[in-house]
PDB file of N, CA and C in Angstrom:
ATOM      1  N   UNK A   1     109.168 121.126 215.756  1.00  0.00           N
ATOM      2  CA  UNK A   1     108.691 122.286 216.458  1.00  0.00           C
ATOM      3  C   UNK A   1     107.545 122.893 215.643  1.00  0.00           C
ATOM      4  N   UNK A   2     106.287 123.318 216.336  1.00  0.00           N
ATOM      5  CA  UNK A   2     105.555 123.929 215.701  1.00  0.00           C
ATOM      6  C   UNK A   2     105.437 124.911 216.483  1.00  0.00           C
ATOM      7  N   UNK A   3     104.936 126.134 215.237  1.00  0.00           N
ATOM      8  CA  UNK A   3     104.572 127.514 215.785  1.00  0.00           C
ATOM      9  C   UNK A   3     103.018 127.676 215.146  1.00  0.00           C
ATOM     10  N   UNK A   4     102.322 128.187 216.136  1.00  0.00           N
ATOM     11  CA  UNK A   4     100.958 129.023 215.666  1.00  0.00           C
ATOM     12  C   UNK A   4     101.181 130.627 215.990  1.00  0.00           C
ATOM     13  N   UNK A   5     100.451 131.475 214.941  1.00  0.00           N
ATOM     14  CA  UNK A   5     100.459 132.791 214.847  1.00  0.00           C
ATOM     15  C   UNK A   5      98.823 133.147 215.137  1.00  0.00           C
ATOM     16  N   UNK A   6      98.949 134.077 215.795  1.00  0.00           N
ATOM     17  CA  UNK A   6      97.550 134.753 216.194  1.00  0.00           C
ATOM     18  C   UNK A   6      97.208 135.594 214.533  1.00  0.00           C
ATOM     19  N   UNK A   7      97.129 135.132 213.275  1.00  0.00           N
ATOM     20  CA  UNK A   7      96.336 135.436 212.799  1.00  0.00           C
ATOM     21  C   UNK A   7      95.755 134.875 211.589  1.00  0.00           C
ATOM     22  N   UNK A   8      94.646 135.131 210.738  1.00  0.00           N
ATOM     23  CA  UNK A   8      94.351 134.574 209.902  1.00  0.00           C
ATOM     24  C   UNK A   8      94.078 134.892 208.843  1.00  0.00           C
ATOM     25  N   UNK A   9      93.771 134.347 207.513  1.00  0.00           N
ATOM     26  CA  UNK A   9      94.150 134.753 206.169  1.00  0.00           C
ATOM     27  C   UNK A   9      93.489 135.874 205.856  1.00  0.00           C
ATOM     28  N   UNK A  10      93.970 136.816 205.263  1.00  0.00           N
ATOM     29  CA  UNK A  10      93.045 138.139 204.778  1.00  0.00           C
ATOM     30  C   UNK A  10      93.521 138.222 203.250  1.00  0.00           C
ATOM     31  N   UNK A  11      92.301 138.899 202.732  1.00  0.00           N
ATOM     32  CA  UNK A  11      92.196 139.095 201.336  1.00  0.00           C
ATOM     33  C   UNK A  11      93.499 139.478 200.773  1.00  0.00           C
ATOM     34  N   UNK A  12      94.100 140.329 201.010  1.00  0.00           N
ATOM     35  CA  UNK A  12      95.819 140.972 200.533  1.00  0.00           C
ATOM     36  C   UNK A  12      96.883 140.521 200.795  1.00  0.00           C
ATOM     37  N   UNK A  13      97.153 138.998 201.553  1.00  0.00           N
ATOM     38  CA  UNK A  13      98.239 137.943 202.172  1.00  0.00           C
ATOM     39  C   UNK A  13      98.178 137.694 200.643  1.00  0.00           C
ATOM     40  N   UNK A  14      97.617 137.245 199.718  1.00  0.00           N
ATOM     41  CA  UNK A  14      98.074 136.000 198.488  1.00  0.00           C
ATOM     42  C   UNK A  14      99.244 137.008 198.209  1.00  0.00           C
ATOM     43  N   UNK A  15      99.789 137.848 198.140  1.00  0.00           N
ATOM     44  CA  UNK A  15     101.056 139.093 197.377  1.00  0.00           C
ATOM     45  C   UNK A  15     102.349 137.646 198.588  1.00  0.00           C
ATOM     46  N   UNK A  16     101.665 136.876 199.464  1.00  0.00           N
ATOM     47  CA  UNK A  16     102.919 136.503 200.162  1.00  0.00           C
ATOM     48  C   UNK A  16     102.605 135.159 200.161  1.00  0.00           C
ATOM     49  N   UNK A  17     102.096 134.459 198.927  1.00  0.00           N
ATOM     50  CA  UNK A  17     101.482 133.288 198.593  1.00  0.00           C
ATOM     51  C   UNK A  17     103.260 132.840 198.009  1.00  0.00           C
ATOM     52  N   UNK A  18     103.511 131.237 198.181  1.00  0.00           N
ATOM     53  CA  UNK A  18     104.624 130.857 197.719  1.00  0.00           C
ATOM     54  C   UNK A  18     104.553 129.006 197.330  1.00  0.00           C
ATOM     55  N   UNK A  19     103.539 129.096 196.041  1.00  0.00           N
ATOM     56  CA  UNK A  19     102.941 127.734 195.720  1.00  0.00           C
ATOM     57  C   UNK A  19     102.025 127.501 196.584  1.00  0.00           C
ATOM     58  N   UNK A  20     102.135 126.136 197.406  1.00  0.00           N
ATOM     59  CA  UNK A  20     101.316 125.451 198.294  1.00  0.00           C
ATOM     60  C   UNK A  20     101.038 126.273 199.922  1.00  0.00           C
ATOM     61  N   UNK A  21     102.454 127.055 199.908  1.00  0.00           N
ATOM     62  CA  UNK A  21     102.427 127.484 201.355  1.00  0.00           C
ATOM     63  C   UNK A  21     102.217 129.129 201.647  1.00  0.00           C
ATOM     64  N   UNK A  22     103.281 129.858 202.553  1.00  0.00           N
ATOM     65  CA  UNK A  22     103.137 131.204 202.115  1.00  0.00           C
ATOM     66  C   UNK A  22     104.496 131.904 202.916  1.00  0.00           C
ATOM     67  N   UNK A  23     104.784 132.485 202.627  1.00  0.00           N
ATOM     68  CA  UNK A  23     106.494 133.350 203.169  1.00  0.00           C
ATOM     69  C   UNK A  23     106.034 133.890 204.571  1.00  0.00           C
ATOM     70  N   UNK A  24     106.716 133.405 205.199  1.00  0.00           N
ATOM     71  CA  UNK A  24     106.570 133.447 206.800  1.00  0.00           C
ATOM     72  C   UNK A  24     106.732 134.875 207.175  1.00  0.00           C
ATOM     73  N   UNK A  25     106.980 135.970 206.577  1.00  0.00           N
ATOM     74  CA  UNK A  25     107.073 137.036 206.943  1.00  0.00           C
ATOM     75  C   UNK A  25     105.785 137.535 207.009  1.00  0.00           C
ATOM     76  N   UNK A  26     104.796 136.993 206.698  1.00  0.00           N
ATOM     77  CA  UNK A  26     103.644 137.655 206.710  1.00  0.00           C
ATOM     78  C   UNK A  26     103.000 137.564 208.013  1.00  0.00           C
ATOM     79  N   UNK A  27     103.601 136.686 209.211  1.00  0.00           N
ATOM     80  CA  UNK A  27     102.605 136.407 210.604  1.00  0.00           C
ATOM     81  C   UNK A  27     104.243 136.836 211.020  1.00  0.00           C
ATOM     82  N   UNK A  28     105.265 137.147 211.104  1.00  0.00           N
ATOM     83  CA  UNK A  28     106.477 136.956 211.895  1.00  0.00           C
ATOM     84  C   UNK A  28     105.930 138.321 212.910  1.00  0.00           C
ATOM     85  N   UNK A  29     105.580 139.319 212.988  1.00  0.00           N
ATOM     86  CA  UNK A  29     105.464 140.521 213.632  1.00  0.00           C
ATOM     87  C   UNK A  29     104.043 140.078 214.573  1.00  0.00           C
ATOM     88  N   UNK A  30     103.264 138.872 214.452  1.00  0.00           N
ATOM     89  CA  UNK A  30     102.216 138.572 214.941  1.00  0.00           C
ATOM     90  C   UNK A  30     102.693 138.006 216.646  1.00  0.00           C
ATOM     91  N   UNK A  31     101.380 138.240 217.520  1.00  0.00           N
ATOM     92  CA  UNK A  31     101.812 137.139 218.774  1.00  0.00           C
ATOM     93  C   UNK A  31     101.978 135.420 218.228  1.00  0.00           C
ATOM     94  N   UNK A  32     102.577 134.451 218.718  1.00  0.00           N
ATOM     95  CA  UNK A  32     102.828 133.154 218.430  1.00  0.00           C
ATOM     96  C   UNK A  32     103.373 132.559 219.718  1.00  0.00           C
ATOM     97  N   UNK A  33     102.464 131.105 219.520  1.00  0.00           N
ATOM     98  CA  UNK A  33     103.140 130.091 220.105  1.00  0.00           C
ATOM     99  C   UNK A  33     103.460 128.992 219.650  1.00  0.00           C
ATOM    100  N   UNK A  34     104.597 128.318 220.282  1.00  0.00           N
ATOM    101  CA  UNK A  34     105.670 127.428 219.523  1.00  0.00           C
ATOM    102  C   UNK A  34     105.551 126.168 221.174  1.00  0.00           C
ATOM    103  N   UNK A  35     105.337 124.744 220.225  1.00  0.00           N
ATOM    104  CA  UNK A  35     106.015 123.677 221.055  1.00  0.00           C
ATOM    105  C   UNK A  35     106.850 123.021 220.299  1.00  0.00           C
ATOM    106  N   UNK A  36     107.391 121.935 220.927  1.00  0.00           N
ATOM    107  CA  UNK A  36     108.220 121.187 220.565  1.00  0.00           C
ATOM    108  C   UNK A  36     107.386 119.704 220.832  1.00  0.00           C
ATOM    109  N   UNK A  37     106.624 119.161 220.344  1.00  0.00           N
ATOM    110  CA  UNK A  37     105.866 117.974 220.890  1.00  0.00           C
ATOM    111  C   UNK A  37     107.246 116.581 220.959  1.00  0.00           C
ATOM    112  N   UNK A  38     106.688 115.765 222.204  1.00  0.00           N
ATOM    113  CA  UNK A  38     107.700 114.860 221.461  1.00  0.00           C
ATOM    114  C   UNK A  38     106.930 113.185 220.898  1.00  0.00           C
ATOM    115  N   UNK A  39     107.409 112.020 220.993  1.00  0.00           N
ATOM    116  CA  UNK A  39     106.286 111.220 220.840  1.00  0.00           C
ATOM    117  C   UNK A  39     105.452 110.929 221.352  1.00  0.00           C
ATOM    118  N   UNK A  40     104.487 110.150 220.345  1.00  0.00           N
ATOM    119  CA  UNK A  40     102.952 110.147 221.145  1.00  0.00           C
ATOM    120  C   UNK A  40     102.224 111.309 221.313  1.00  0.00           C
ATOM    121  N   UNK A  41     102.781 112.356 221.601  1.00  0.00           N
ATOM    122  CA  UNK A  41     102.142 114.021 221.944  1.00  0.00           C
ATOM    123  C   UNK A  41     101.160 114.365 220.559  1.00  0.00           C
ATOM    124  N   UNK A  42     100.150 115.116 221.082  1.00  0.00           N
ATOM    125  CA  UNK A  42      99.092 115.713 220.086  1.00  0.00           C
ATOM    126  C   UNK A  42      98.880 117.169 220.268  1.00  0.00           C
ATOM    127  N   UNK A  43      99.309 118.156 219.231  1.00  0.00           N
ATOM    128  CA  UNK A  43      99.366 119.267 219.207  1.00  0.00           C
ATOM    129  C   UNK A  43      98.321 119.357 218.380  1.00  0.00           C
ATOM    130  N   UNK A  44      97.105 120.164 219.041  1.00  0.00           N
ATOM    131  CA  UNK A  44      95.552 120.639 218.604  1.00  0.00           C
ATOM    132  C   UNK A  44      95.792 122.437 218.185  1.00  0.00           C
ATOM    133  N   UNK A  45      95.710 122.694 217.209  1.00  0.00           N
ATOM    134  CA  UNK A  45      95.487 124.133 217.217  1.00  0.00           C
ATOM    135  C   UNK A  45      94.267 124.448 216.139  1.00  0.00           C
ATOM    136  N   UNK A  46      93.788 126.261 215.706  1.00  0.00           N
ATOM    137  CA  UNK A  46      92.538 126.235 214.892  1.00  0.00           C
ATOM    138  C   UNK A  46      93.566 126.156 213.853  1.00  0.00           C
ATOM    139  N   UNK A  47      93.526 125.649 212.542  1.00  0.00           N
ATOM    140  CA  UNK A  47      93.848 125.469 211.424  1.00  0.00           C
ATOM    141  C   UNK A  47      93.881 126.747 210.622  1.00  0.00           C
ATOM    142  N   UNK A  48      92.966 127.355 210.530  1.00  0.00           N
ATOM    143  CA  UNK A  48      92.731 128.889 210.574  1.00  0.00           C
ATOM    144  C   UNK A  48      93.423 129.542 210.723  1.00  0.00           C
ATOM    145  N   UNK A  49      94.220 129.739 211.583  1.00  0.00           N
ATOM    146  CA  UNK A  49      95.456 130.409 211.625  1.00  0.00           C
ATOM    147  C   UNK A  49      96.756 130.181 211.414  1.00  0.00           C
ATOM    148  N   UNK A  50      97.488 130.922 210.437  1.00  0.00           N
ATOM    149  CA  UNK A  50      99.190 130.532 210.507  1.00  0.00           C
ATOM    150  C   UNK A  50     100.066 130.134 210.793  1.00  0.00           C
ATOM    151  N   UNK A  51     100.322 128.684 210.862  1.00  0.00           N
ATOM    152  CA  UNK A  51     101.147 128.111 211.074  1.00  0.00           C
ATOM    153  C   UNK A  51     102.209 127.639 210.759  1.00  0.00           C
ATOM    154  N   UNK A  52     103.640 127.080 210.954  1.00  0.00           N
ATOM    155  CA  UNK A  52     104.821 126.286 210.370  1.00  0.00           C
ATOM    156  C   UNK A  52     104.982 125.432 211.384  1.00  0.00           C
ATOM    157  N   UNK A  53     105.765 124.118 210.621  1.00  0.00           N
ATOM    158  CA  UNK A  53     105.944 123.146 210.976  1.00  0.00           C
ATOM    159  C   UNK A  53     107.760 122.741 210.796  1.00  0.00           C
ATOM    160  N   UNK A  54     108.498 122.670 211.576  1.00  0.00           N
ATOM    161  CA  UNK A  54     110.023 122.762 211.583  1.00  0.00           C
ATOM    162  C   UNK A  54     110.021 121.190 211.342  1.00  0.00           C
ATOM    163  N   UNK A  55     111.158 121.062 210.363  1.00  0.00           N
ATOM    164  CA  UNK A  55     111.757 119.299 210.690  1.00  0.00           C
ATOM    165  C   UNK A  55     111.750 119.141 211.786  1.00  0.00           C
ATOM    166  N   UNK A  56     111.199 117.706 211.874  1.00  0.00           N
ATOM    167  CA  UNK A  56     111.901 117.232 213.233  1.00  0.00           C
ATOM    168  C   UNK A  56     112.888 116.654 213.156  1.00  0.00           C
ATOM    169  N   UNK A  57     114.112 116.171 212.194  1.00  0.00           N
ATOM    170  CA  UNK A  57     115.261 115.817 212.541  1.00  0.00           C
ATOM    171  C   UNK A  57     115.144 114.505 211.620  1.00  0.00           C
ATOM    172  N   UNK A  58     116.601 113.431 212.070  1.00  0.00           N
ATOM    173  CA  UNK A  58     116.097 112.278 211.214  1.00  0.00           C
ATOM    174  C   UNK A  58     115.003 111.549 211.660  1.00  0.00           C
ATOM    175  N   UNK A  59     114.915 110.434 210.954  1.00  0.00           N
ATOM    176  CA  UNK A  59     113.419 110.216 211.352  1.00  0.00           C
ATOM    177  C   UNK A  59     112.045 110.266 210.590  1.00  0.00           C
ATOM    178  N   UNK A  60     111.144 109.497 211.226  1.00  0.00           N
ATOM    179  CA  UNK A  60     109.942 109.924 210.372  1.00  0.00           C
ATOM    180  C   UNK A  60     108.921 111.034 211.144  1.00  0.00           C
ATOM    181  N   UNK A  61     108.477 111.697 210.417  1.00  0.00           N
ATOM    182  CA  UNK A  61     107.132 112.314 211.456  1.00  0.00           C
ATOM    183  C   UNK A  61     105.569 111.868 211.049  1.00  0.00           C
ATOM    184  N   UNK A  62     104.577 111.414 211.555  1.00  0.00           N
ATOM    185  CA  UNK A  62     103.583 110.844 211.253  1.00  0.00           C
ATOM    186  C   UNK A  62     102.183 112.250 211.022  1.00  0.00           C
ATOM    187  N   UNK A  63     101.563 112.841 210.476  1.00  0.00           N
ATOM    188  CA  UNK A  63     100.671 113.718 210.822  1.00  0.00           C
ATOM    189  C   UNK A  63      99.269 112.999 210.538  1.00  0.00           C
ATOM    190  N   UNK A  64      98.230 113.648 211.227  1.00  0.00           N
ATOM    191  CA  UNK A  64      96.893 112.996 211.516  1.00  0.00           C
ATOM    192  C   UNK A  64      96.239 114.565 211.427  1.00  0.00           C
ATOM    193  N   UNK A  65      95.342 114.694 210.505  1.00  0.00           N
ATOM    194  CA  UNK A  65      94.877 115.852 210.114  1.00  0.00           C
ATOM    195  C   UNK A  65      93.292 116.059 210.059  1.00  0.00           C
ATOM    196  N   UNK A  66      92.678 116.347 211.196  1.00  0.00           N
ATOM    197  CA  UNK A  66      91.031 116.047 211.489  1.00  0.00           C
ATOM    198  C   UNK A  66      89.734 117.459 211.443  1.00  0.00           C
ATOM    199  N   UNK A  67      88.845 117.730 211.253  1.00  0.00           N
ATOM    200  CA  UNK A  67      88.144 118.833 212.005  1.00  0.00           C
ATOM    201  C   UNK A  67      87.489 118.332 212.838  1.00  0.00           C
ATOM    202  N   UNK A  68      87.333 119.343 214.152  1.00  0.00           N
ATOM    203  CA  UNK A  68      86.834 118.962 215.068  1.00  0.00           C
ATOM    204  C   UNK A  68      85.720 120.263 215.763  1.00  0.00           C
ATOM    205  N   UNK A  69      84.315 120.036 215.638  1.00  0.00           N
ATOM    206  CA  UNK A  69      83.713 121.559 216.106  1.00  0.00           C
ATOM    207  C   UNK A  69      82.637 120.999 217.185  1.00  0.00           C
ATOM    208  N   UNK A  70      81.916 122.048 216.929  1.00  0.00           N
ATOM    209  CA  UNK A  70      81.139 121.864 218.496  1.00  0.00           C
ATOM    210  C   UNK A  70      79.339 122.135 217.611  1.00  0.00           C
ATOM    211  N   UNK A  71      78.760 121.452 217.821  1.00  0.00           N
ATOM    212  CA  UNK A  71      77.432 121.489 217.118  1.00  0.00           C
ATOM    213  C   UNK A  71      76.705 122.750 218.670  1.00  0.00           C
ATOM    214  N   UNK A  72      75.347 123.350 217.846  1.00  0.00           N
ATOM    215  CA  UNK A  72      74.469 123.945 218.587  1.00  0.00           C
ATOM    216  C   UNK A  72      73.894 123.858 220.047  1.00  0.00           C
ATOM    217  N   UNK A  73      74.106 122.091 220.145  1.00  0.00           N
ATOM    218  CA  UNK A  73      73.316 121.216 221.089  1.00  0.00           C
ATOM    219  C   UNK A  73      74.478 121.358 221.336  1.00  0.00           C
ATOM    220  N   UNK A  74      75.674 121.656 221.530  1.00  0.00           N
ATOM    221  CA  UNK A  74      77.324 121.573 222.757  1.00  0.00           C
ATOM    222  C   UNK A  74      77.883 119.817 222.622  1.00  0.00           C
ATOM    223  N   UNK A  75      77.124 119.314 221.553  1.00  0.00           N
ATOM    224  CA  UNK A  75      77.751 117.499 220.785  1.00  0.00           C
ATOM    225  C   UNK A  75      79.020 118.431 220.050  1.00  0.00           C
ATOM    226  N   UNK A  76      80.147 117.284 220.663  1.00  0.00           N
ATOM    227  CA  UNK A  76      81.754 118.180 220.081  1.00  0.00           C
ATOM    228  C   UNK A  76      81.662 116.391 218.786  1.00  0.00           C
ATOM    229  N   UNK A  77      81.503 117.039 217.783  1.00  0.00           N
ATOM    230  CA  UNK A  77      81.896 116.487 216.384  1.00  0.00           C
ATOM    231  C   UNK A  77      83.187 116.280 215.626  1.00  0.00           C
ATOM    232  N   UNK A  78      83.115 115.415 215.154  1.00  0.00           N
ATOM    233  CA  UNK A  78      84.652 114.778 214.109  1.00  0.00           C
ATOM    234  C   UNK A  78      84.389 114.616 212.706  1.00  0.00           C
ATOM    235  N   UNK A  79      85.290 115.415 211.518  1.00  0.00           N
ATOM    236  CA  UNK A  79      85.393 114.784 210.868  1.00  0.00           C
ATOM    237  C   UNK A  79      86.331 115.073 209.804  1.00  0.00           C
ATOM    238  N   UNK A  80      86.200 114.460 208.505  1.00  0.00           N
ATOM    239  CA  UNK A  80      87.853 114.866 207.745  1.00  0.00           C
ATOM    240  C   UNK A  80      86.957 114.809 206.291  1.00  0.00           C
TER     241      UNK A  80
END
């Protein structure tokens, strides 16, 4: 299951910094949306904003991690 939070990092979040990630209380009071993808499925969101990622259970989960923007000329670009 993933959740995205409508917001994004601001200067005074690191107080809710926790190593690599950050204590979920800091977007919990935010709007959010949550799927449940299942296989094959591709969940696109902005990176930019707050997210968690729930086990999916046993099993493996595969992630594919890209940027993707939109140049001046409206050419939608790839890259990592």
């Amino acid at each position: 299951m993933s959740t995205v939070y409508r917001r994004r990092w601001r200067p005074d979040d690191d107080r809710f910094r926790l190593g690599y990630g950050w204590d979920e209380k800091i977007a919990e009071q935010e709007p959010s949306a949550t799927t449940r993808a299942l296989v094959g499925d591709g969940v696109f969101f902005d990176s930019r904003n707050y997210h968690s990622i729930a086990p999916c259970g046993p099993g493996r989960r595969v992630t594919l991690s890209f940027f993707l923007g939109i140049t001046l000329s409206g050419r939608a670009v790839v890259w990592s």
